[in-house]
Protein backbone atom coordinates (compact mmCIF):
# COMPACT_ATOMS: atom_id res chain seq x y z
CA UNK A 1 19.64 -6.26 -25.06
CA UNK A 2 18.29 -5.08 -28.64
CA UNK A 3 15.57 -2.56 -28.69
CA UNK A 4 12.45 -3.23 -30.17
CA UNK A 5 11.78 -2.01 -33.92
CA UNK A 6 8.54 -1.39 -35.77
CA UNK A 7 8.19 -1.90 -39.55
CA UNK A 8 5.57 1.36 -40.60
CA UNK A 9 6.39 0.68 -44.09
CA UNK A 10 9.04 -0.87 -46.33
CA UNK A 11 12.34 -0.36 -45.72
CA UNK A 12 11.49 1.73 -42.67
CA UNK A 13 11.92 1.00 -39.14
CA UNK A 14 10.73 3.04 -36.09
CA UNK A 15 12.06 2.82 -32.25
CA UNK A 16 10.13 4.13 -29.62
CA UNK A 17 11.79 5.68 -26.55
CA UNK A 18 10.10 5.29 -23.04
CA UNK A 19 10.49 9.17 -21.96
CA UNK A 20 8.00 11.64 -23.92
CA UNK A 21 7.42 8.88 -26.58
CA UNK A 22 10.64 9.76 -28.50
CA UNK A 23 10.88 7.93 -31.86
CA UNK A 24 14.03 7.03 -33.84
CA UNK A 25 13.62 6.04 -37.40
CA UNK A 26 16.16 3.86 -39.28
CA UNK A 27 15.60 4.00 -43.34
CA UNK A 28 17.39 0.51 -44.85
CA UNK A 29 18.94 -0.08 -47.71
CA UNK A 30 18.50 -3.85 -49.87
CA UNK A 31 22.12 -4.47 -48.34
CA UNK A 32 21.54 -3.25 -44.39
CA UNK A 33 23.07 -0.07 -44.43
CA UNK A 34 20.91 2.27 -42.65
CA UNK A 35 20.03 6.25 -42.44
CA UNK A 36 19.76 6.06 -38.94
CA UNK A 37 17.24 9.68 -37.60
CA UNK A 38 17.22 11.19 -34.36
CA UNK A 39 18.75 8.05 -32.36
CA UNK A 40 17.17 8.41 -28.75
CA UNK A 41 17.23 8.51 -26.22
CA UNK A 42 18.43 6.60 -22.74
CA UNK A 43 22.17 5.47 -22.95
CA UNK A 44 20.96 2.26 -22.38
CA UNK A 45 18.49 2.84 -25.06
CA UNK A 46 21.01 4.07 -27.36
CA UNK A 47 23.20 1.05 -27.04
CA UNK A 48 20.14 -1.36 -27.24
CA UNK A 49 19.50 0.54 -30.53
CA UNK A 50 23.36 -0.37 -31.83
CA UNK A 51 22.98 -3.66 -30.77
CA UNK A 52 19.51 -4.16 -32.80
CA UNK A 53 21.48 -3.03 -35.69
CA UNK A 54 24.11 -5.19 -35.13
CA UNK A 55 22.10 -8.46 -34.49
CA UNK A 56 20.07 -8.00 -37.44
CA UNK A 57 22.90 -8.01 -39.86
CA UNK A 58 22.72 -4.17 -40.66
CA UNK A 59 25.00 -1.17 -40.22
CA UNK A 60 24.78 2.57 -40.24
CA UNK A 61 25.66 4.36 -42.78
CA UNK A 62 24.89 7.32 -42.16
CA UNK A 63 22.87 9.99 -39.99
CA UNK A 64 20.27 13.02 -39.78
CA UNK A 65 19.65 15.32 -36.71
CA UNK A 66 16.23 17.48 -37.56
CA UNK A 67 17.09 19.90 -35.04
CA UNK A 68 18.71 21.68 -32.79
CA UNK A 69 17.49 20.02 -29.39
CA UNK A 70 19.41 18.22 -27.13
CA UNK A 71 17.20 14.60 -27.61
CA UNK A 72 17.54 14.66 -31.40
CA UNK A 73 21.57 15.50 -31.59
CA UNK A 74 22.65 12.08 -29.64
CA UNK A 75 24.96 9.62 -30.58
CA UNK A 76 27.23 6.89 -29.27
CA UNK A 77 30.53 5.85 -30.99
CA UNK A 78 28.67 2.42 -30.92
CA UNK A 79 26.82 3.81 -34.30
CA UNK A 80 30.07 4.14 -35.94
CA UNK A 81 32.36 7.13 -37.63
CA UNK A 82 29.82 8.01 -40.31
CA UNK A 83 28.28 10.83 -41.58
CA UNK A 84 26.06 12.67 -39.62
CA UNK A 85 23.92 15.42 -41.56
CA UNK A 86 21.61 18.45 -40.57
CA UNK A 87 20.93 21.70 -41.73
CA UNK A 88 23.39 24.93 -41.79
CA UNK A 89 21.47 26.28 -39.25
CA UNK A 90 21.27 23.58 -36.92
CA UNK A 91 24.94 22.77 -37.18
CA UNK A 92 25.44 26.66 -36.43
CA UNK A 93 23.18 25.73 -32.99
CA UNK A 94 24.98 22.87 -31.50
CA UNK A 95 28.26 23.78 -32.16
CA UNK A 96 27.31 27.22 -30.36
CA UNK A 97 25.43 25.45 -27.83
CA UNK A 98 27.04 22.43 -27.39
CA UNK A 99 27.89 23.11 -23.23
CA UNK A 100 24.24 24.01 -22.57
CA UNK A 101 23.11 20.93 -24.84
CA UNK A 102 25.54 18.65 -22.87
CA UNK A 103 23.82 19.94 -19.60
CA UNK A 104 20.56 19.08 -20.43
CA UNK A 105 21.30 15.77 -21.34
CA UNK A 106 22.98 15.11 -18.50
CA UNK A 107 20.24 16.56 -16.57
CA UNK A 108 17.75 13.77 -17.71
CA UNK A 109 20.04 11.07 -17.41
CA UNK A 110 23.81 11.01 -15.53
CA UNK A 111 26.39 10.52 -17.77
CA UNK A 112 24.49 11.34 -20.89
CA UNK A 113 25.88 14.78 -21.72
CA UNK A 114 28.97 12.44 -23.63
CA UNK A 115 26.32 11.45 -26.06
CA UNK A 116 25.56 14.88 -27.54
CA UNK A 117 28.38 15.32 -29.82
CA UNK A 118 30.08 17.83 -31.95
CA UNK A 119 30.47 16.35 -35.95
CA UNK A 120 27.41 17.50 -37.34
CA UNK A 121 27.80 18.41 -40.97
CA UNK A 122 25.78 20.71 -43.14
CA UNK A 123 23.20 19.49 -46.00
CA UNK A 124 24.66 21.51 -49.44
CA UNK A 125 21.50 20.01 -50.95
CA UNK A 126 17.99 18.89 -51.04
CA UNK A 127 19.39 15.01 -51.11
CA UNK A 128 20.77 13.30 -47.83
CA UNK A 129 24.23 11.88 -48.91
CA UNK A 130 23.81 8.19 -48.39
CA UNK A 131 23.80 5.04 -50.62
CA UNK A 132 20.43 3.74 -49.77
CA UNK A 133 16.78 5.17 -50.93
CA UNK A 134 16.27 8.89 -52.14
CA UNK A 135 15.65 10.64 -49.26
CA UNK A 136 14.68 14.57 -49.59
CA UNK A 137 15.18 17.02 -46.80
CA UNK A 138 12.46 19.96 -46.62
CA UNK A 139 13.91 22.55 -44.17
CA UNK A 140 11.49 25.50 -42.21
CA UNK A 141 11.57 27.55 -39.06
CA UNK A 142 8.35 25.94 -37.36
CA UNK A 143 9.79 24.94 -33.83
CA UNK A 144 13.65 25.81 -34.28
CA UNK A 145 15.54 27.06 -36.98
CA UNK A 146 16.59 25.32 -39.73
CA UNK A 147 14.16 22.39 -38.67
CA UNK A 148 13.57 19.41 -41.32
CA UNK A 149 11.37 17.27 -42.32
CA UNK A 150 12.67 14.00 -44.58
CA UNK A 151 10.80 12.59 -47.40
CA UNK A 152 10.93 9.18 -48.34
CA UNK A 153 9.71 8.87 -51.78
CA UNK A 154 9.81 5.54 -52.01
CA UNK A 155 7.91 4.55 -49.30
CA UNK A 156 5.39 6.86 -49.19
CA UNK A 157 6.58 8.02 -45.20
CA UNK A 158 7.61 11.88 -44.59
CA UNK A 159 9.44 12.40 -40.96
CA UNK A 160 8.45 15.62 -39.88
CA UNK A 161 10.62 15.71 -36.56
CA UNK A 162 9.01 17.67 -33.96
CA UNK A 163 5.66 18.61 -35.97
CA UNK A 164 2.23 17.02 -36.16
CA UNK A 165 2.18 14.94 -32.52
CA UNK A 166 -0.39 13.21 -31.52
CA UNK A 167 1.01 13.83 -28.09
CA UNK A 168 2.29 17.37 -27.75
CA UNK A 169 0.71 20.28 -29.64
CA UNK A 170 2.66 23.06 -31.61
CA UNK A 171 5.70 24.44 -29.73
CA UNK A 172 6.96 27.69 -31.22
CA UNK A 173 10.38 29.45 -31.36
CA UNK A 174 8.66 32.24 -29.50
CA UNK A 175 12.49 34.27 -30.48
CA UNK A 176 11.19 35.30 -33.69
CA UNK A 177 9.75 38.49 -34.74
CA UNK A 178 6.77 36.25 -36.04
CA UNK A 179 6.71 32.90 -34.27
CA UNK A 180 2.90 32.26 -35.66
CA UNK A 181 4.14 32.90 -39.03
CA UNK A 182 6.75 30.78 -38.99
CA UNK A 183 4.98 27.92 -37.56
CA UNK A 184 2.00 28.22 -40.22
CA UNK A 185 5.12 28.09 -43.51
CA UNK A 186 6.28 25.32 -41.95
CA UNK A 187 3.00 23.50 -41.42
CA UNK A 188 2.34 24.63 -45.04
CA UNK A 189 5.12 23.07 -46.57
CA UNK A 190 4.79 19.62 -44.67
CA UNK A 191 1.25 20.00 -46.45
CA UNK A 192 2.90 20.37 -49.72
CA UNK A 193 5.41 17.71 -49.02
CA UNK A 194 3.27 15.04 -48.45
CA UNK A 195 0.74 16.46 -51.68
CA UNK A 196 3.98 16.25 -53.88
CA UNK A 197 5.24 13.04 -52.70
CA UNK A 198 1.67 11.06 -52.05
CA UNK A 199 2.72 10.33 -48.65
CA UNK A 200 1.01 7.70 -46.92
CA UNK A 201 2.09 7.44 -43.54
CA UNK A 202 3.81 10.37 -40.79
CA UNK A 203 6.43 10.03 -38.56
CA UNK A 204 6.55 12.60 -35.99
CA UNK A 205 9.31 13.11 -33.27
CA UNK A 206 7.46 12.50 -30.84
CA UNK A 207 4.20 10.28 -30.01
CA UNK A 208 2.63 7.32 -32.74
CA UNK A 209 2.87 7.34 -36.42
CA UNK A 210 -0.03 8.50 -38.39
CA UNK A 211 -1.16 6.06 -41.12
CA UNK A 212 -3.69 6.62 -43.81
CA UNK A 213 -4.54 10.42 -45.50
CA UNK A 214 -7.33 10.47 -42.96
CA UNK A 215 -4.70 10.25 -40.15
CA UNK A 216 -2.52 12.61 -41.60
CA UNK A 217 -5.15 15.16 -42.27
CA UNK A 218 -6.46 14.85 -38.36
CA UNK A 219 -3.08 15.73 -37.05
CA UNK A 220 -2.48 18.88 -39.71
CA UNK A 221 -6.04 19.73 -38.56
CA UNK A 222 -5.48 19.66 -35.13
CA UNK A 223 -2.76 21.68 -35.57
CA UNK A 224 -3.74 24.45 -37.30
CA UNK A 225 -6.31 24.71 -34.98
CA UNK A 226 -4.39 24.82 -31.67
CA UNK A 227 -2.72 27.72 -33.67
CA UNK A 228 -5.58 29.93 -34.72
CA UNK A 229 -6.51 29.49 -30.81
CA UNK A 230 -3.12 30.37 -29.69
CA UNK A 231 -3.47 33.02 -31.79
CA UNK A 232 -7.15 34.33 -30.09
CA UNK A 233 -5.79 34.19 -26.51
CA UNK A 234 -2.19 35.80 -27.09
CA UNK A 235 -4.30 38.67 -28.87
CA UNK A 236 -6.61 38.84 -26.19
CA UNK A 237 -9.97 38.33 -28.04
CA UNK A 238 -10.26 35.23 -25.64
CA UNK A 239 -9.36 35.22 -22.08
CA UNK A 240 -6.04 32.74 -21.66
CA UNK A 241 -6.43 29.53 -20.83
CA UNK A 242 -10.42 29.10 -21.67
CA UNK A 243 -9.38 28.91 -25.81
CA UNK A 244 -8.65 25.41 -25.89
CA UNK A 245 -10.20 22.07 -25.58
CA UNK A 246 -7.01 20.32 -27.40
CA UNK A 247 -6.56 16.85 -25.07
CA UNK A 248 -2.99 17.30 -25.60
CA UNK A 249 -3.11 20.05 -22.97
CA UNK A 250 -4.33 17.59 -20.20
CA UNK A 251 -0.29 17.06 -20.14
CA UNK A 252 0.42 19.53 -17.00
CA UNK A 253 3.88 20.19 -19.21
CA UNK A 254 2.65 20.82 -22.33
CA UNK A 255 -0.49 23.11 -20.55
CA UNK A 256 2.65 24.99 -18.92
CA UNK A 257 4.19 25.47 -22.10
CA UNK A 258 1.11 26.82 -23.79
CA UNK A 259 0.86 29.06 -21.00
CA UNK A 260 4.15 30.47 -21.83
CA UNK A 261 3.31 30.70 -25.57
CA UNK A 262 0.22 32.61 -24.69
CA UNK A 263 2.54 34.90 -22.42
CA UNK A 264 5.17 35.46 -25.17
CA UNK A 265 3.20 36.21 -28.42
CA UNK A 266 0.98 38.27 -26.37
CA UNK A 267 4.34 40.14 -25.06
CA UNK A 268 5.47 40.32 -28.93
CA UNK A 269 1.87 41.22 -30.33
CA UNK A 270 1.66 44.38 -27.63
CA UNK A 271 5.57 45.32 -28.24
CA UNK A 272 6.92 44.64 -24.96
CA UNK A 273 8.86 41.17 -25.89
CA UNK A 274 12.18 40.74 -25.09
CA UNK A 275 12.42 37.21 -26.81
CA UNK A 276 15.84 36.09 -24.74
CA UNK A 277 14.08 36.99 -21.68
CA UNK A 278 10.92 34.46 -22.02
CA UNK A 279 11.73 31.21 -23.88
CA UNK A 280 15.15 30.53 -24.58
CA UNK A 281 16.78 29.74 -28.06
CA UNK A 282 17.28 25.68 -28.80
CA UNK A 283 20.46 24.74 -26.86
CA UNK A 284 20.44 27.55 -24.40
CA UNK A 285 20.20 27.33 -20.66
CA UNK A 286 16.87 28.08 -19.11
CA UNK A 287 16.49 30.24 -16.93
CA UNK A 288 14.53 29.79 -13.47
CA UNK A 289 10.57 29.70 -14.41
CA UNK A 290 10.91 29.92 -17.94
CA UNK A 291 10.87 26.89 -20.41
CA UNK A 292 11.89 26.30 -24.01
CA UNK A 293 11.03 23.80 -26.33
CA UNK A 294 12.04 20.66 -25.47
CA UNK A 295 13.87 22.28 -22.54
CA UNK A 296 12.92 21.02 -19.02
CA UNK A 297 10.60 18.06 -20.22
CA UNK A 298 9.33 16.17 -17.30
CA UNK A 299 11.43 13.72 -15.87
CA UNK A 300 8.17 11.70 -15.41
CA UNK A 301 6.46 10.53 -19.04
CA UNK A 302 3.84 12.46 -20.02
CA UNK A 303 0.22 10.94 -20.13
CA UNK A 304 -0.20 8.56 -22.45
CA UNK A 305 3.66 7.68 -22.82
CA UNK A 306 5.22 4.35 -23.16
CA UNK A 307 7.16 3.30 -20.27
């Protein structure tokens, strides 16, 4: 059975998964071949994915992963033997966490740690290698290392990966000497990305897409909000927990994993951070009563998910 695709604009497809509202975006060329992005995230949503592609007269053509997490490095040999792109650094990742990637997947669903994959291959450019539409990659640290974003010129539609949710609030790769910093350049550039390239509508790796400048706007707003108030409690000018009235944090998950950011810049601001020993690098195994980005989601869908 075929999954179902969205059109958000032309020549641009989006798949939404059940679990934490993962998306998958598919960029097609005139003549079907397809840019396929973060494929997710069930096997059997994987192969329904394949077979959509199949039925509708397309192929892949080629792939990106925007990071280094174990839901956005899947694949199944049903895709093909194409090229699958991502940045140096998150090539670097999976290849040196490829066991601990494998776990989690198979931790979420049995059988699924054969779908994360060695094969990756490093961008050498701004330009994804493909024969289809221009499409840009804009690389940052916000999240993970290496992270990108992909502009599609064309279209008007930037994919930021795991940035500007409507569903799940800044995470932060807390193993930095300045997570907050890091976040905020790579917020900034999405800003400038989608000023340089007029972009109209926002596909984010997790949750809806955003349509209209308005839209857009709200979610970089909300963001950069939830950080200056991360910021305030992990500094201690406002007591934890009591800084935020973000509805994304009525997800018990995502209000755990705001405790832990709280915890962990507060831990680097006073000195006493050991980053391996709070929130693990992308890829890593985490350790008991500690969770990392996009490490130890629910196994239940958030509020507000798709089922």
């Amino acid at each position: 059975m075929g999954r179902l695709l969205a059109p958000v604009a032309s020549g641009v497809w989006v798949a939404t998964a059940g679990r934490w509202r993962t998306t998958t975006t598919l960029v097609v060329a005139d003549d079907g071949a397809c840019l396929l992005v973060d494929p997710a995230l069930s096997p059997a949503e994987l192969d329904g994915l394949a077979e959509e592609v199949r039925d509708r007269g397309w192929w892949v053509a080629a792939a990106v992963a925007t990071h280094a997490h174990w839901d956005h490095v899947l694949w199944t040999p049903r895709f093909g033997d194409v090229p699958r792109w991502a940045s140096r650094r998150t090539v670097e990742q999976v290849d040196r966490h490829l066991p601990d990637l494998v776990a989690q997947a198979e931790a979420e669903h049995a059988g699924h740690g054969a779908a994360v994959t060695p094969g990756l291959q490093a961008l050498t450019g701004m330009r994804v290698p493909w024969s289809g539409p221009e499409v840009l990659a804009v690389e940052h640290d916000a999240h993970t290392p290496g992270h990108l974003a992909l502009v599609i010129a064309s279209a008007g539609v930037l994919l930021v990966g795991d940035m500007l949710s409507d569903t799940e609030v800044p995470l932060l790769d807390v193993e930095t000497a300045d997570p907050l910093g890091d976040y905020r350049a790579g917020l900034d550039l999405l800003v400038g990305a989608c000023a340089d390239h007029a972009t109209a509508l926002l596909v984010p790796g997790h949750g809806s897409v955003a349509v209209g400048a308005a839209r857009i706007r709200a979610r970089i707003t909300a963001d950069s909000a939830y950080l200056g108030a991360l910021a305030e409690s992990a500094t201690g000018h406002t007591p934890p927990g009591t800084s935020h009235d973000d509805p994304r944090l009525a997800d018990p998950w995502l209000a755990g994993q705001h405790a832990d950011q709280v915890d962990a810049l507060h831990r680097i601001a006073t000195g006493g951070h050991t980053p391996s020993a709070q929130m693990p690098s992308p890829g890593s195994a985490t350790p008991a009563g500690t969770a990392g980005a996009d490490e130890a989601k629910p196994t239940t869908n958030p509020p507000g998910a798709s089922t």
